[in-house]
Protein backbone atom coordinates (compact mmCIF):
# COMPACT_ATOMS: atom_id res chain seq x y z
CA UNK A 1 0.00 0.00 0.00
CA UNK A 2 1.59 3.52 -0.92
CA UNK A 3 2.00 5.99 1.62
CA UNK A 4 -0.32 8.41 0.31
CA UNK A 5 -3.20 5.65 1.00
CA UNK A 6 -1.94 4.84 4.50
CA UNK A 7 -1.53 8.14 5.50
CA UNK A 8 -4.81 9.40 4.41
CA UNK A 9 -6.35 5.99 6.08
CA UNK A 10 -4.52 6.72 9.57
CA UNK A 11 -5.76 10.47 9.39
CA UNK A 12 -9.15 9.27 8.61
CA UNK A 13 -9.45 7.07 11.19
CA UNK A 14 -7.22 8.32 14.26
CA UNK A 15 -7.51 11.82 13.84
CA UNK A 16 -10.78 11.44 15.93
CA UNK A 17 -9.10 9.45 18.59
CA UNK A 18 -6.60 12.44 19.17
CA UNK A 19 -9.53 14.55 20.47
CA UNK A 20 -10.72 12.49 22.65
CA UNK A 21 -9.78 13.01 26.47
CA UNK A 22 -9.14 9.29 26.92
CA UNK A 23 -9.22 7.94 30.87
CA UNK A 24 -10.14 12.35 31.64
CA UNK A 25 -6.33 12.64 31.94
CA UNK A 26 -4.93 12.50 27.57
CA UNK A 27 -3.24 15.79 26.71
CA UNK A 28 -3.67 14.57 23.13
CA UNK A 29 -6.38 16.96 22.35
CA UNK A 30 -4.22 19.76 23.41
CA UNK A 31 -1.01 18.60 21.71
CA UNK A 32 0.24 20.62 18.98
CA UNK A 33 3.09 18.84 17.55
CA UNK A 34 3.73 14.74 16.58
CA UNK A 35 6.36 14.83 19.32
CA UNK A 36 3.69 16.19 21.91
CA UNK A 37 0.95 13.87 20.16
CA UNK A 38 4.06 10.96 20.99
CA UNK A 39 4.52 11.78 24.35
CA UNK A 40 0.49 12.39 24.99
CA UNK A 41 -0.11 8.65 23.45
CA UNK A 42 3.06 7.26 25.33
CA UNK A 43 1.72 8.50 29.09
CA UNK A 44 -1.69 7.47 28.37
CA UNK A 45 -0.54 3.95 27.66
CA UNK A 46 1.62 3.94 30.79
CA UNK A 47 -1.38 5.37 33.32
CA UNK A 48 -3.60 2.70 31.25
CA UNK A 49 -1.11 0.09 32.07
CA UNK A 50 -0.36 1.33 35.79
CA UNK A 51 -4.66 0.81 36.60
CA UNK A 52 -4.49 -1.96 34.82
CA UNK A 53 -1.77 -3.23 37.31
CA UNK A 54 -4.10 -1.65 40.13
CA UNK A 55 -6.77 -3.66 39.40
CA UNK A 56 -4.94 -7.08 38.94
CA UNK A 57 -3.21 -6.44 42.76
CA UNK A 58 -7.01 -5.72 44.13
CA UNK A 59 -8.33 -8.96 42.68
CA UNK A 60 -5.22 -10.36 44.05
CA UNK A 61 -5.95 -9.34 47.23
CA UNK A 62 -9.76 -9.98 47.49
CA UNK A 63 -9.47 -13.46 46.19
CA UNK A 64 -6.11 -14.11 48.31
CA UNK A 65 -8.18 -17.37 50.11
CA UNK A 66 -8.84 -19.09 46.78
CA UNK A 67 -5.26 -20.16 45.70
CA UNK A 68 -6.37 -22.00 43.06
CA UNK A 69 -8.38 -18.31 41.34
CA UNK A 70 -5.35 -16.90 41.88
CA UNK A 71 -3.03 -19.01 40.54
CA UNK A 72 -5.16 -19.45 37.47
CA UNK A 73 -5.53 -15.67 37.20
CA UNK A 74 -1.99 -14.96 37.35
CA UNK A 75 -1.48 -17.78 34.35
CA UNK A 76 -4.36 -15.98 32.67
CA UNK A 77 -2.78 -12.68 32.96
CA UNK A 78 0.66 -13.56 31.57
CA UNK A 79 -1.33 -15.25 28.70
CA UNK A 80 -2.70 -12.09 28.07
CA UNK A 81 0.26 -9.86 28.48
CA UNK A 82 1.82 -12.33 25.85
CA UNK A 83 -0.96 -11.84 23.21
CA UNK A 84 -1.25 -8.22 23.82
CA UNK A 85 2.81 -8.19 22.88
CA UNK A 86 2.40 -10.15 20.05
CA UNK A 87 -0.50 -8.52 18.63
CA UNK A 88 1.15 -5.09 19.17
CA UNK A 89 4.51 -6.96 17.27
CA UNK A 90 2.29 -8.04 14.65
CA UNK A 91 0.83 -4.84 13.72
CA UNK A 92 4.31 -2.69 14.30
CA UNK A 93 6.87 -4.78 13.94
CA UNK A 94 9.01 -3.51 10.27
CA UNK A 95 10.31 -0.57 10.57
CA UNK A 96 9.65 -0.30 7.09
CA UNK A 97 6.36 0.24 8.20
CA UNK A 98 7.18 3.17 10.41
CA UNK A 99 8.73 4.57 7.42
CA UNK A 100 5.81 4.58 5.58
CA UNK A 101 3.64 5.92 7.98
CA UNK A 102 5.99 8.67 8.76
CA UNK A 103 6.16 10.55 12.44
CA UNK A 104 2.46 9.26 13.23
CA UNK A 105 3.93 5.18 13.88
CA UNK A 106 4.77 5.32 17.44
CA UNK A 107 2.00 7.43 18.56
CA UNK A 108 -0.24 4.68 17.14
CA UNK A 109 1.32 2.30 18.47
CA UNK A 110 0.95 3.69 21.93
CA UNK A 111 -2.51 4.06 20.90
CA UNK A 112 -2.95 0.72 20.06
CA UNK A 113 -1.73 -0.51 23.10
CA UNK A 114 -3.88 1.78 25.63
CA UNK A 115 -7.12 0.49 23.84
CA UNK A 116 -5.96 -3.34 24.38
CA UNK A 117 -4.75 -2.03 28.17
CA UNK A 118 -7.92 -0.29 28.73
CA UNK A 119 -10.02 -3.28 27.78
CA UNK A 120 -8.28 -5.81 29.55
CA UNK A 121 -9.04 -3.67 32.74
CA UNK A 122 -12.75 -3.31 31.85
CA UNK A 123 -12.52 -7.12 31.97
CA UNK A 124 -10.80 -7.34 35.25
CA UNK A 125 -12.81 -4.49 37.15
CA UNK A 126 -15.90 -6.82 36.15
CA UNK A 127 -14.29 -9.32 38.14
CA UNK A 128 -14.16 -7.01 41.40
CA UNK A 129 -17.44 -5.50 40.89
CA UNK A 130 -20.52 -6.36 42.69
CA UNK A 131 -22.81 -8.79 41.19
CA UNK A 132 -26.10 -7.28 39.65
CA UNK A 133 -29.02 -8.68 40.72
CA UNK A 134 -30.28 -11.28 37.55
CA UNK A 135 -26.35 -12.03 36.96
CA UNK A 136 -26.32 -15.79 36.94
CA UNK A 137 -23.19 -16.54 35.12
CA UNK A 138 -20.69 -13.92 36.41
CA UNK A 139 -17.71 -14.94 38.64
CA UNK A 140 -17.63 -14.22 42.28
């Protein structure tokens, strides 16, 4: 794919991201220039993985007296850590491809990786939250 096309693909459909005040705390609305846009996307994927870590040590910690959660959890976890990494390789791995795209690369990859974060700790916050009434099949 030329450059043209990818670049005219990624403005398409990240430029919208860049607004948005991800987690209330992304200064990538504000940012005026790639390297601020790279430095936005890099903090927001480092606060994304730091309550992502938050949440993992509470479910730790609640569930503490069921070894055998835990222990599955924590092999669940580094399963996920491990796809997350090689997803995020498979998508940026040739630096050919951050050629191509030009300045924009790493601050989409650091995008990339924030949504995946973000996700994972949706996923793990439903595992501390309280169980709605009419939940039949939810852990806890």
């Amino acid at each position: 794919m030329n450059w043209i096309l990818r670049l005219f693909i990624l403005v398409v459909f990240a430029a919208p991201l860049c607004g948005q005040e991800q987690n209330g705390g992304s200064c990538l609305g504000k940012a005026t220039t790639q390297a601020e846009m790279d430095a936005c996307a890099s903090q927001d994927f480092h606060n994304a993985d730091a309550e992502m870590n938050r949440v993992y040590q509470q479910i730790l910690k609640k569930y503490a007296a069921r070894p055998t959660f835990v222990r599955r959890l924590k092999l669940a976890q580094e399963a996920w850590i491990k796809f997350r990494d090689a997803h995020m390789n498979a998508l940026y791995y040739d630096p050919e491809d951050a050629e191509d795209s030009g300045s924009v690369y790493p601050m989409c990859k650091e995008m990339e990786a924030t949504r995946l974060t973000t996700e994972r700790t949706e996923a793990l916050k439903r595992i501390l939250g309280p169980q709605q009434e009419g939940e039949v099949c939810r852990f806890g």
